[in-house]
C-alpha atoms as a PDB file:
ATOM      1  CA  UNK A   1    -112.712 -56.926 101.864  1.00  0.00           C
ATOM      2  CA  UNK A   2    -113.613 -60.494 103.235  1.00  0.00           C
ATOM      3  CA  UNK A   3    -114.788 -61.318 106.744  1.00  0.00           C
ATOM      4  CA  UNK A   4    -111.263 -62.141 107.955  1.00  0.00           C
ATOM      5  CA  UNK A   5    -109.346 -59.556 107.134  1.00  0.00           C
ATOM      6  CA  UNK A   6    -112.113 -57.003 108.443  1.00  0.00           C
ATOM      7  CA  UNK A   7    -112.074 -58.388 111.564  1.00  0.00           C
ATOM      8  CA  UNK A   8    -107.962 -58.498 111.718  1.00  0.00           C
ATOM      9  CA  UNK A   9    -108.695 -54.670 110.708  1.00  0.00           C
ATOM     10  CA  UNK A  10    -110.922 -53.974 113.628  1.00  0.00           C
ATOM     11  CA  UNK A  11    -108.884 -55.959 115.817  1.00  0.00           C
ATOM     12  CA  UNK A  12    -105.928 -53.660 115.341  1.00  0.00           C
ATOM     13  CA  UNK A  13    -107.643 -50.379 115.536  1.00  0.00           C
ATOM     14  CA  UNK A  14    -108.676 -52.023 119.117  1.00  0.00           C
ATOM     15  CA  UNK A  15    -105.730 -52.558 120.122  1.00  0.00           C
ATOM     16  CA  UNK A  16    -104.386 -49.037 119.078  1.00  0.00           C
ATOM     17  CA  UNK A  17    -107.179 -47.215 121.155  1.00  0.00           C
ATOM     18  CA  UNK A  18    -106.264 -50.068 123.850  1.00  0.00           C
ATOM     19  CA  UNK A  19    -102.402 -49.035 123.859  1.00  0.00           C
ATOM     20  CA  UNK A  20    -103.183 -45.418 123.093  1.00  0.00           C
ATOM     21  CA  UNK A  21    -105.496 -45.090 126.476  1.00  0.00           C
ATOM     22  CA  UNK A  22    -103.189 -47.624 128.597  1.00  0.00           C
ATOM     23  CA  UNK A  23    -100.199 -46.564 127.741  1.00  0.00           C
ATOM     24  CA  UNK A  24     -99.375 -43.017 126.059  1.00  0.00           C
ATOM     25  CA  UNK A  25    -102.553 -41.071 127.901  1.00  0.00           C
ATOM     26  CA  UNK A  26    -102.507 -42.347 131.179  1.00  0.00           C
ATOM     27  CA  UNK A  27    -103.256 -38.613 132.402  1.00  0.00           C
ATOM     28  CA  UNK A  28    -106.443 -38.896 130.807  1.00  0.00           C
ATOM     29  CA  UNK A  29    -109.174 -39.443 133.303  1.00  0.00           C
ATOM     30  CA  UNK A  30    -112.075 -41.944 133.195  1.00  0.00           C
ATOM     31  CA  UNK A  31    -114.587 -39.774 134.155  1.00  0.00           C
ATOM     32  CA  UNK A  32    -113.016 -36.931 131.458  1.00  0.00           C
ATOM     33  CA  UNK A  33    -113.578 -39.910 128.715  1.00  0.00           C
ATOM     34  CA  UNK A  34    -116.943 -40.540 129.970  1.00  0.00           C
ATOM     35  CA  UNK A  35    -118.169 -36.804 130.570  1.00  0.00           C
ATOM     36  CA  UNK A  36    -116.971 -35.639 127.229  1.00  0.00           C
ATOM     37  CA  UNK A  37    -116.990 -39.153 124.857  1.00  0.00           C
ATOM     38  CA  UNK A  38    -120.387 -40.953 126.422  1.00  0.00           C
ATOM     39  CA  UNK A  39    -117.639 -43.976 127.266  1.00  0.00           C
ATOM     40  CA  UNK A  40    -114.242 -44.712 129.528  1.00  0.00           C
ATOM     41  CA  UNK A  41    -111.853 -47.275 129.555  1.00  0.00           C
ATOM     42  CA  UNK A  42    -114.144 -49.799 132.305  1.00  0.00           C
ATOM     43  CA  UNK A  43    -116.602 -49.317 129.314  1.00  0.00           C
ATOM     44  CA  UNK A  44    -114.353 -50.428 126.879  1.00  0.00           C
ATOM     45  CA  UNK A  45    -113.436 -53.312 129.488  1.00  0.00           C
ATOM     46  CA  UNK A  46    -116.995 -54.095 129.944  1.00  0.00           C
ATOM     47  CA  UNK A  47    -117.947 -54.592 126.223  1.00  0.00           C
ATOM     48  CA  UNK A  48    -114.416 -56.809 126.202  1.00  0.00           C
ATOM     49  CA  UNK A  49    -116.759 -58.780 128.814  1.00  0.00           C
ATOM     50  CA  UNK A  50    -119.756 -58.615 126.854  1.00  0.00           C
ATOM     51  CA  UNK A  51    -117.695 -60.207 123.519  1.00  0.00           C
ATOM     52  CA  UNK A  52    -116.316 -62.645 125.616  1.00  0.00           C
ATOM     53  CA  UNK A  53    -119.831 -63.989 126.760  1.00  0.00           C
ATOM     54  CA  UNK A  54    -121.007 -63.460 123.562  1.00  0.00           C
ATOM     55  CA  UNK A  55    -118.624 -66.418 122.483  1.00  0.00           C
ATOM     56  CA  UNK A  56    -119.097 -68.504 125.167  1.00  0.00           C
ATOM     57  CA  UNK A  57    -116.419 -67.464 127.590  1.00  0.00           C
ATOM     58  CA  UNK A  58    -117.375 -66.134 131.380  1.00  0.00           C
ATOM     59  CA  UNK A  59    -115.215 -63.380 132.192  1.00  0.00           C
ATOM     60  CA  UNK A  60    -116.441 -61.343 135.481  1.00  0.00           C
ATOM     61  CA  UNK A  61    -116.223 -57.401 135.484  1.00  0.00           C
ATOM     62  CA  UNK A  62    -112.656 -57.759 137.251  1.00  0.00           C
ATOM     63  CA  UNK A  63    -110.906 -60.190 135.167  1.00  0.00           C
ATOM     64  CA  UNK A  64    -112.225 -58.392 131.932  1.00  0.00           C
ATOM     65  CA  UNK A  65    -110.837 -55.130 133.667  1.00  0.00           C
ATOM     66  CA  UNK A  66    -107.701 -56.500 134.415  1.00  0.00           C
ATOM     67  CA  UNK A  67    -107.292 -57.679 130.308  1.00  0.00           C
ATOM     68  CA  UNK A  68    -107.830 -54.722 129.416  1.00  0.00           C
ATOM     69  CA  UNK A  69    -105.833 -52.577 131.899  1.00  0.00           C
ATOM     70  CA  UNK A  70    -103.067 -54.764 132.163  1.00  0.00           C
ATOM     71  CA  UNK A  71    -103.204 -54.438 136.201  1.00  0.00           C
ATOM     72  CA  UNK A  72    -105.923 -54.606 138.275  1.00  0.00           C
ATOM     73  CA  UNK A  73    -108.309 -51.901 139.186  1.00  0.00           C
ATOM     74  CA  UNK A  74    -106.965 -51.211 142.468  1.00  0.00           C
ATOM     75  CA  UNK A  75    -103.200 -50.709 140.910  1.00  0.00           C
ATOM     76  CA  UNK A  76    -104.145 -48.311 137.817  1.00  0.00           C
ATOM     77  CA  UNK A  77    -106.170 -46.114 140.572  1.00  0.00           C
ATOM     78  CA  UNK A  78    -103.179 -46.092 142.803  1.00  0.00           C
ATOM     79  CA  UNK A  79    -100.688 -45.171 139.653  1.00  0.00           C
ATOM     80  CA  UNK A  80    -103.108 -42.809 137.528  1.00  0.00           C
ATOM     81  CA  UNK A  81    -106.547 -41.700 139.076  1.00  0.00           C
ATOM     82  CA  UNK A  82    -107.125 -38.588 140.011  1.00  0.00           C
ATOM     83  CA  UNK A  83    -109.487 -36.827 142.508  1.00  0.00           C
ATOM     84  CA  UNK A  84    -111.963 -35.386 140.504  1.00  0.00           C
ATOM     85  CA  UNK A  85    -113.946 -31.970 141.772  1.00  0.00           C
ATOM     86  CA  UNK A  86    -117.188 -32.051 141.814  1.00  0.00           C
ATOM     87  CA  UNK A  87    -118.990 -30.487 138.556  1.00  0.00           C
ATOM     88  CA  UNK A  88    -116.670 -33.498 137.047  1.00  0.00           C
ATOM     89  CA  UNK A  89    -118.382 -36.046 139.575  1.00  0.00           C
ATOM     90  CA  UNK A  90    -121.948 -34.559 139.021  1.00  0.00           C
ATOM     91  CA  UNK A  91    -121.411 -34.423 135.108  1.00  0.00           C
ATOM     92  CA  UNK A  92    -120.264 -37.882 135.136  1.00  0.00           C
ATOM     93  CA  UNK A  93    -123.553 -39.079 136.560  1.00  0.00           C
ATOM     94  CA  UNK A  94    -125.479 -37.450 133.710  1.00  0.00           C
ATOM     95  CA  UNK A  95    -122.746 -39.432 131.342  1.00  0.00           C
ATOM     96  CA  UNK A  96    -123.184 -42.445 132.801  1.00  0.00           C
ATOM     97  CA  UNK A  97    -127.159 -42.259 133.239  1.00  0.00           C
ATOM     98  CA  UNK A  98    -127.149 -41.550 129.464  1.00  0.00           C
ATOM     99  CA  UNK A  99    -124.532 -43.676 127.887  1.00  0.00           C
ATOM    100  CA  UNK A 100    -124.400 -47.063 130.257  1.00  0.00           C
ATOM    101  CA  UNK A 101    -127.262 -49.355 129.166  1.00  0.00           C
ATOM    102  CA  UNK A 102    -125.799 -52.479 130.804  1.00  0.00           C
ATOM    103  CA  UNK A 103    -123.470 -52.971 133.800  1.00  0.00           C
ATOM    104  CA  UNK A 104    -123.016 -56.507 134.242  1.00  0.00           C
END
């Protein structure tokens, strides 16, 4: 397999997982994703950022978000977020301590 068509490859699966999470399991919570995968959707927005950067385009936290979301923050909270109780809240900080290395 060349370069090119790995990439295309990779490129697609991203976009599946993008559309998957966005779009057909909106009732999945953040903090679930985090708690039980290590990662979350902002995470997945954030390493969106981090590519971007990488090739020479500055994308802050909120635009990158709003890429990947396909709304800003403030909308998919309104439309999908959920309260979450509070094991979920103090597991999440465990998660996050543990998986998030870099938080531009």
């Amino acid at each position: 397999m060349d370069e090119a068509l790995k990439i295309k490859l990779e490129a697609s699966a991203f976009r599946a997982l993008q559309k998957h999470l966005m779009v057909e399991r909106t009732d999945v919570q953040n903090i679930d994703l985090m708690n039980l995968a290590g990662f979350c959707r902002n995470c997945l927005s954030r390493w969106y950022q981090e590519a971007a950067l990488e090739n020479g385009l500055e994308l802050t936290k909120d635009e990158a978000r709003e890429i990947f979301y396909g709304m800003s923050m403030e909308e998919w909270k309104t439309n999908y977020q959920t309260e979450a109780n509070k094991d979920k809240q103090d597991n999440f900080k465990s998660a996050f301590s543990e998986n998030v290395k870099s938080t531009n």
